[in-house]
N, C-alpha and C. Protein backbone atom coordinates (compact mmCIF):
# COMPACT_ATOMS: atom_id res chain seq x y z
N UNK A 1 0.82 -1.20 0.00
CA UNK A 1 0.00 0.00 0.00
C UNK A 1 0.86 1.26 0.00
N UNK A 2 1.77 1.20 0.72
CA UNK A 2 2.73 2.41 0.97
C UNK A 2 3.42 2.75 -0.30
N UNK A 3 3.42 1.99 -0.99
CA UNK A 3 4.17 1.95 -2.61
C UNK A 3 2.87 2.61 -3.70
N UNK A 4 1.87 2.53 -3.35
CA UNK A 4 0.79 2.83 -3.79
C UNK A 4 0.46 4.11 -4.00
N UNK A 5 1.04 4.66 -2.78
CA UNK A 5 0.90 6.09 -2.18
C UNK A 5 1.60 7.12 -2.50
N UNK A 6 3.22 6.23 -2.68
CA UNK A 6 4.19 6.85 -3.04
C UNK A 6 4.44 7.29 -4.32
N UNK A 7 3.65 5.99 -5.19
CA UNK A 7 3.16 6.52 -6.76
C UNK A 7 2.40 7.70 -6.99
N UNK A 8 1.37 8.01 -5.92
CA UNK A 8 0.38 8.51 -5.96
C UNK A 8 0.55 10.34 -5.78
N UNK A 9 1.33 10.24 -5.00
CA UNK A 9 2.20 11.82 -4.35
C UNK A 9 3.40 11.87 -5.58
N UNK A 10 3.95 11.13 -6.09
CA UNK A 10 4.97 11.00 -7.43
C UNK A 10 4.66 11.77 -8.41
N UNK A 11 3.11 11.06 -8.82
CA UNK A 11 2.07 11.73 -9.93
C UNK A 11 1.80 13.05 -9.56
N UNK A 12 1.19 13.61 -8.08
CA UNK A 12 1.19 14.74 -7.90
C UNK A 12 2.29 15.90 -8.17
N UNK A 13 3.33 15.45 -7.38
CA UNK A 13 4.47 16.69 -7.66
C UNK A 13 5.02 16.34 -8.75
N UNK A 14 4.74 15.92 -9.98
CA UNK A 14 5.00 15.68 -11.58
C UNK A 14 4.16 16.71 -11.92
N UNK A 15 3.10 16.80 -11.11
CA UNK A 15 2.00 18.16 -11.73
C UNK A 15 2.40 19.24 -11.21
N UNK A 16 2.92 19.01 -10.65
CA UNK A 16 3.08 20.71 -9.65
C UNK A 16 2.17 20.83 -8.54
N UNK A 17 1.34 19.73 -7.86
CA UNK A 17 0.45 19.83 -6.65
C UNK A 17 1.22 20.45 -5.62
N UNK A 18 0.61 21.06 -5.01
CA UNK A 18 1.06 22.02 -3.83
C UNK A 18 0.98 20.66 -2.36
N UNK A 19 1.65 20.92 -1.96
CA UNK A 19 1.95 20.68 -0.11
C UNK A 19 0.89 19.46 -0.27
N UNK A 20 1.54 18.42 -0.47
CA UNK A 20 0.88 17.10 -0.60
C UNK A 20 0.89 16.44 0.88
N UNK A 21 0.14 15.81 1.38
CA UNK A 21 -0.04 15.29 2.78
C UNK A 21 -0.75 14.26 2.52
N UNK A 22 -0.13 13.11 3.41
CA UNK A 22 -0.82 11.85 3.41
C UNK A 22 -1.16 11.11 4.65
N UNK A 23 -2.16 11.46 5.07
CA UNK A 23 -2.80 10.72 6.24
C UNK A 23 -3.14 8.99 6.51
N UNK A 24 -2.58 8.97 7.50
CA UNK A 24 -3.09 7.28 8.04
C UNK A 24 -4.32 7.29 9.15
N UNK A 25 -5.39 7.03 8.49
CA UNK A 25 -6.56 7.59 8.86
C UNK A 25 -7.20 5.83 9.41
N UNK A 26 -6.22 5.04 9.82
CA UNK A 26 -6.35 3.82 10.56
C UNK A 26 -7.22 3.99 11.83
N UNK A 27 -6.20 5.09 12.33
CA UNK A 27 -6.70 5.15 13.87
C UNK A 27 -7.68 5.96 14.15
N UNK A 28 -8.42 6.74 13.16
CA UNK A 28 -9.89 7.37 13.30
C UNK A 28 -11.03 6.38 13.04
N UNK A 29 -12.26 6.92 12.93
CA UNK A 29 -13.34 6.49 12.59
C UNK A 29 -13.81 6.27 10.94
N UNK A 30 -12.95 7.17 10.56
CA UNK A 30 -13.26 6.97 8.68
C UNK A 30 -13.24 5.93 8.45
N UNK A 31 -13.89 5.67 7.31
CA UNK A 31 -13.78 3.86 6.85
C UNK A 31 -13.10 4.00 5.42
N UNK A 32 -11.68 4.35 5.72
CA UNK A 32 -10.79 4.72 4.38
C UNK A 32 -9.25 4.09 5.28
N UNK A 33 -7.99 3.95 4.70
CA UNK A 33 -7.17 3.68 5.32
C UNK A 33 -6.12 5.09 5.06
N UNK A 34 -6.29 5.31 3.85
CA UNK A 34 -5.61 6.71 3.98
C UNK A 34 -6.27 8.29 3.07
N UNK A 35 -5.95 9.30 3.39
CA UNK A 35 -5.98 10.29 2.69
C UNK A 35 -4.70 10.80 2.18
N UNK A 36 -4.89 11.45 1.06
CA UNK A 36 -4.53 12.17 0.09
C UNK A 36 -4.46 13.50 0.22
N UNK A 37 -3.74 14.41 0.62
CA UNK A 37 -4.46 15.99 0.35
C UNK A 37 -3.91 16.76 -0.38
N UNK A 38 -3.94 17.24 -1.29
CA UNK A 38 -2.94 18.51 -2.34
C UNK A 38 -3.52 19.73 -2.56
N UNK A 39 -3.27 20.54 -2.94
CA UNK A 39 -3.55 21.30 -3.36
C UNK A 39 -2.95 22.06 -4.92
N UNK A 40 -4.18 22.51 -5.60
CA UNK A 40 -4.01 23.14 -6.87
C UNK A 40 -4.15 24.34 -7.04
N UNK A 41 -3.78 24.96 -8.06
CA UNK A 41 -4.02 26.42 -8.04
C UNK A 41 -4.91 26.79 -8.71
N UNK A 42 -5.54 26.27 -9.82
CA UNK A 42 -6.22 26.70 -10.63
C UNK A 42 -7.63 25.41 -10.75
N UNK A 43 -8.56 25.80 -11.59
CA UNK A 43 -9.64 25.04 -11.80
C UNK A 43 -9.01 23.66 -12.98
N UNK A 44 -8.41 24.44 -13.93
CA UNK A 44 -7.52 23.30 -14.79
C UNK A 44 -6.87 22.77 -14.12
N UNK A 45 -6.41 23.24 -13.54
CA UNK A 45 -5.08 22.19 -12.44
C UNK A 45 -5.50 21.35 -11.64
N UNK A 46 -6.75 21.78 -11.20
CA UNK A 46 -7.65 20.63 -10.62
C UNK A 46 -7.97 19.63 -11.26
N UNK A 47 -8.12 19.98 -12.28
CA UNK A 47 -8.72 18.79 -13.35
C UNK A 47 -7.47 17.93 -14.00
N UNK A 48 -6.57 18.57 -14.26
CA UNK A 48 -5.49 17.61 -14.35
C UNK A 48 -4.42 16.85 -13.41
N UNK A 49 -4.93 17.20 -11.84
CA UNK A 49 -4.30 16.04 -10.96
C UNK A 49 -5.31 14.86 -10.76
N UNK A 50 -6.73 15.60 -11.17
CA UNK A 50 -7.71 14.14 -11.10
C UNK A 50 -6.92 13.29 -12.24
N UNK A 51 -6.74 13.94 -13.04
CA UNK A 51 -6.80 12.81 -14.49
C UNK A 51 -5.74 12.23 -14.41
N UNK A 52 -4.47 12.47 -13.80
CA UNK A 52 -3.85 12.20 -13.81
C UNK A 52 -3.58 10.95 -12.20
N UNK A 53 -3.93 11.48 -11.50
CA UNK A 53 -4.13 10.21 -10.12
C UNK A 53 -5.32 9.30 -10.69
N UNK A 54 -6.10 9.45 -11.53
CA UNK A 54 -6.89 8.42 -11.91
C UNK A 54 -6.71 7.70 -12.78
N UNK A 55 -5.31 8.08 -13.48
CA UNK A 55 -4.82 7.33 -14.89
C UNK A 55 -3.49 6.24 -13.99
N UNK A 56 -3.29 6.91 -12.87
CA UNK A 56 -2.12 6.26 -11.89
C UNK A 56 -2.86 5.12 -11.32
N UNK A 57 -3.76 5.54 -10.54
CA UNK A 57 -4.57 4.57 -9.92
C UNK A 57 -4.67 3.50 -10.50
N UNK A 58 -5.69 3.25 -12.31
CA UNK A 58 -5.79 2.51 -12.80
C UNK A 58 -4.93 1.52 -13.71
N UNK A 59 -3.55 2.34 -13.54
CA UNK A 59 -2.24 1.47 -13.81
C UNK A 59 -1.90 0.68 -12.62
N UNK A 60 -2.10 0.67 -11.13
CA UNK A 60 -1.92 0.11 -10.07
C UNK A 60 -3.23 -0.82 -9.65
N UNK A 61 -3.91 -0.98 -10.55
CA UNK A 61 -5.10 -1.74 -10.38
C UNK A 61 -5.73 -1.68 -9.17
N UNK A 62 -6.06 -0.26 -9.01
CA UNK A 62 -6.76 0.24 -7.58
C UNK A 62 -8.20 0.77 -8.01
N UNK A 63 -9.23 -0.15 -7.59
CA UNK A 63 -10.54 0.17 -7.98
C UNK A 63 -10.97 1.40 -7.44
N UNK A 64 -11.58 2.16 -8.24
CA UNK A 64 -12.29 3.57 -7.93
C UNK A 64 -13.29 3.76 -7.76
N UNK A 65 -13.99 3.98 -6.79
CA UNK A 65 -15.43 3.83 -6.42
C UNK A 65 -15.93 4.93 -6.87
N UNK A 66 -15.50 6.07 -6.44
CA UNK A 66 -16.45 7.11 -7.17
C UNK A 66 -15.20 8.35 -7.41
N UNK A 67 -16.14 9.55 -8.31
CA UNK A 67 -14.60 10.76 -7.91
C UNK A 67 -15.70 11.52 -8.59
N UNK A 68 -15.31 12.70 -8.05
CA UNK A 68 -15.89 14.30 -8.72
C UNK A 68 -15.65 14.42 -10.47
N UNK A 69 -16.73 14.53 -10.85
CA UNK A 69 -16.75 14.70 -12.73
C UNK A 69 -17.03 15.84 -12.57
N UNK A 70 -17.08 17.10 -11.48
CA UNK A 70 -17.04 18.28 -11.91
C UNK A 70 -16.25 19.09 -11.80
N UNK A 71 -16.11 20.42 -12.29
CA UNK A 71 -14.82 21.25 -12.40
C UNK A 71 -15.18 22.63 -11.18
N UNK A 72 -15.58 23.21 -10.85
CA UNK A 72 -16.17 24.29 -10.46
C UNK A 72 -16.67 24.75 -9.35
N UNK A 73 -15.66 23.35 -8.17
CA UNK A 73 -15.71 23.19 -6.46
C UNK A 73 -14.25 23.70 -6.48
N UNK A 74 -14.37 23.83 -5.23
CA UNK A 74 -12.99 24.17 -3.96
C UNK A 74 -12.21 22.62 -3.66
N UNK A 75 -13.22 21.94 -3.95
CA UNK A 75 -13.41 20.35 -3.30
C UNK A 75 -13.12 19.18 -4.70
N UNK A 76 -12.29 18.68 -5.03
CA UNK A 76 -12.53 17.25 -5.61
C UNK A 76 -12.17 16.31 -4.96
N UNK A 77 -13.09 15.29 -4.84
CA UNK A 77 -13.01 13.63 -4.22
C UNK A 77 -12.57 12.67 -4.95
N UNK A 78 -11.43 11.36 -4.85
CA UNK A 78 -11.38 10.25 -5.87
C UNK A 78 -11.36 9.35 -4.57
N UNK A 79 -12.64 8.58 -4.29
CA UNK A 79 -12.61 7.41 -3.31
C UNK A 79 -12.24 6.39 -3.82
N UNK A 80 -10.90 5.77 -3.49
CA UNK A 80 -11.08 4.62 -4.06
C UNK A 80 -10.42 3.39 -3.01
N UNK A 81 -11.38 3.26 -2.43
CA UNK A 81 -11.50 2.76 -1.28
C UNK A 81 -10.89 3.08 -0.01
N UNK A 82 -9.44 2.28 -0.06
CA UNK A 82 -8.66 2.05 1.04
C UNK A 82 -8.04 3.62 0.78
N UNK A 83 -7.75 4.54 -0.56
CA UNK A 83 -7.29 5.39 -0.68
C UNK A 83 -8.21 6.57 -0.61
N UNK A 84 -7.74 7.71 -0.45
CA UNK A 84 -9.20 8.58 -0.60
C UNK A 84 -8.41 10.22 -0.90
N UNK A 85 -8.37 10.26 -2.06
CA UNK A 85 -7.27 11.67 -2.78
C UNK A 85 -8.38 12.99 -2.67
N UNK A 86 -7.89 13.72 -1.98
CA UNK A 86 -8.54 15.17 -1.77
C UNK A 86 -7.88 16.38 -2.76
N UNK A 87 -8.71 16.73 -3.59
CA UNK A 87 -8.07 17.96 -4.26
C UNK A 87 -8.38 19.14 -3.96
N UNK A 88 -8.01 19.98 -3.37
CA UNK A 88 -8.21 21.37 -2.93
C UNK A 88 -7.93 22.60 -4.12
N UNK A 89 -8.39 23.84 -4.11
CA UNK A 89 -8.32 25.04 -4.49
C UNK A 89 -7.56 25.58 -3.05
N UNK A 90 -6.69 26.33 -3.17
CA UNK A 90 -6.35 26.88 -1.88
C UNK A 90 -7.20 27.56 -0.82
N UNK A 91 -8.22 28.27 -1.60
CA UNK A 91 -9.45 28.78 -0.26
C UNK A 91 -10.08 27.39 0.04
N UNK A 92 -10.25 26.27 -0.39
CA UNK A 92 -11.16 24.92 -0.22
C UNK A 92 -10.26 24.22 0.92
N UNK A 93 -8.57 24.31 0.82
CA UNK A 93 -7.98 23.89 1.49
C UNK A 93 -8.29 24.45 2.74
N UNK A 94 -7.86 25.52 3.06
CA UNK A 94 -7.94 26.41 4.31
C UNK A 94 -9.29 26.26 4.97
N UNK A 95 -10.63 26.64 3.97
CA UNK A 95 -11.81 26.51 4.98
C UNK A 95 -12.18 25.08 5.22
N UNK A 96 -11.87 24.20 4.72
CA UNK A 96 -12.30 22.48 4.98
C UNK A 96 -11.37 21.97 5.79
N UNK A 97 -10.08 22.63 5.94
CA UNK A 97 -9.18 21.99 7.33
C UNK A 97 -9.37 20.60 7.30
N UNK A 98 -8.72 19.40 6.31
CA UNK A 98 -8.97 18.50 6.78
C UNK A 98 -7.88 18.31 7.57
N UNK A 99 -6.45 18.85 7.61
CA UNK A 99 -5.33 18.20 8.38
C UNK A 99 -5.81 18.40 9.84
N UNK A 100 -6.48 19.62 10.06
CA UNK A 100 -6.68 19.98 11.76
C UNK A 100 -7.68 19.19 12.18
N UNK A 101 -8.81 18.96 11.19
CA UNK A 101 -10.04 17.54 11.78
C UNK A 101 -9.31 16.20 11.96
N UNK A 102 -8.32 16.32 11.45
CA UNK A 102 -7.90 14.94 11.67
C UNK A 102 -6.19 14.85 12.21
N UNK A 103 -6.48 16.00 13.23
CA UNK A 103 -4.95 16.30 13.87
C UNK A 103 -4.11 15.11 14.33
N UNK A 104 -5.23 14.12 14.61
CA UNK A 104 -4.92 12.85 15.67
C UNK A 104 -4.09 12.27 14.17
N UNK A 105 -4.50 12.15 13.03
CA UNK A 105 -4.20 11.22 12.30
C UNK A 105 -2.64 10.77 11.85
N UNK A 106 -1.63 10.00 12.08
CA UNK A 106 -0.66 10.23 11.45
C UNK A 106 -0.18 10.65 9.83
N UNK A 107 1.00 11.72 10.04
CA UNK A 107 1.40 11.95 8.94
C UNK A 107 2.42 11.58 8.28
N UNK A 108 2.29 10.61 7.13
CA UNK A 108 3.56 9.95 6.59
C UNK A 108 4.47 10.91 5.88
N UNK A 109 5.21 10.70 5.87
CA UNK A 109 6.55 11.39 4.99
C UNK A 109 6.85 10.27 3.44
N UNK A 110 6.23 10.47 2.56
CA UNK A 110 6.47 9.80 1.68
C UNK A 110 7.06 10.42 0.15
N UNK A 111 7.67 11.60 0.99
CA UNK A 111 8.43 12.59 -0.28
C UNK A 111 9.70 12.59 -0.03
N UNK A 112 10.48 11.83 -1.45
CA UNK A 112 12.16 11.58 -1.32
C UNK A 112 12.76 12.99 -1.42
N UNK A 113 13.32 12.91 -0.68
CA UNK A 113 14.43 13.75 -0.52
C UNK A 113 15.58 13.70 -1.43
């Protein structure tokens, strides 16, 4: 899974995603094993880290349950199951706080140095 992830944040900063964070959301109540969080700058840019974590995903044969087909939120979702990729607009980031709702959650370090 951790290899999964690491693809997954790979694909991101190939795009230029902003301040990527990856939560181990084990020890909460979510029924996901991890999050995803990035952030984009633009509405296109949004749309091309979906397409692009969803073209990753489906090279890693990670089923996708559902994901945002729209362009024109603060917010895009790609559930795909055990994974769960959050795409932010920078005001979407800040007012949805998911890192502080989920302060408890551990944060992996899965960006090479």
């Amino acid at each position: 899974m951790i290899e999964k992830l690491k693809r997954i944040v790979e694909v991101i900063l190939e795009l230029e995603g902003e301040n990527p964070v990856v939560l181990d959301m084990n020890t909460t109540p979510v029924p996901t094993d991890y999050f995803v969080i990035v952030t984009a700058n633009s509405n296109p840019h949004m749309k091309a880290l979906r397409e692009a974590v969803l073209e990753e995903l489906s090279r890693l044969n990670q089923h996708v349950i559902f994901y945002d087909k729209d362009l024109e939120h603060d917010w895009l979702l790609i559930d795909a199951g055990d994974i769960v990729v959050h795409i932010f607009s920078e005001y979407g980031r800040e007012f949805y706080d998911l890192e502080a709702l989920w302060l408890t959650a551990e944060r992996l370090n899965l960006i090479e140095v």
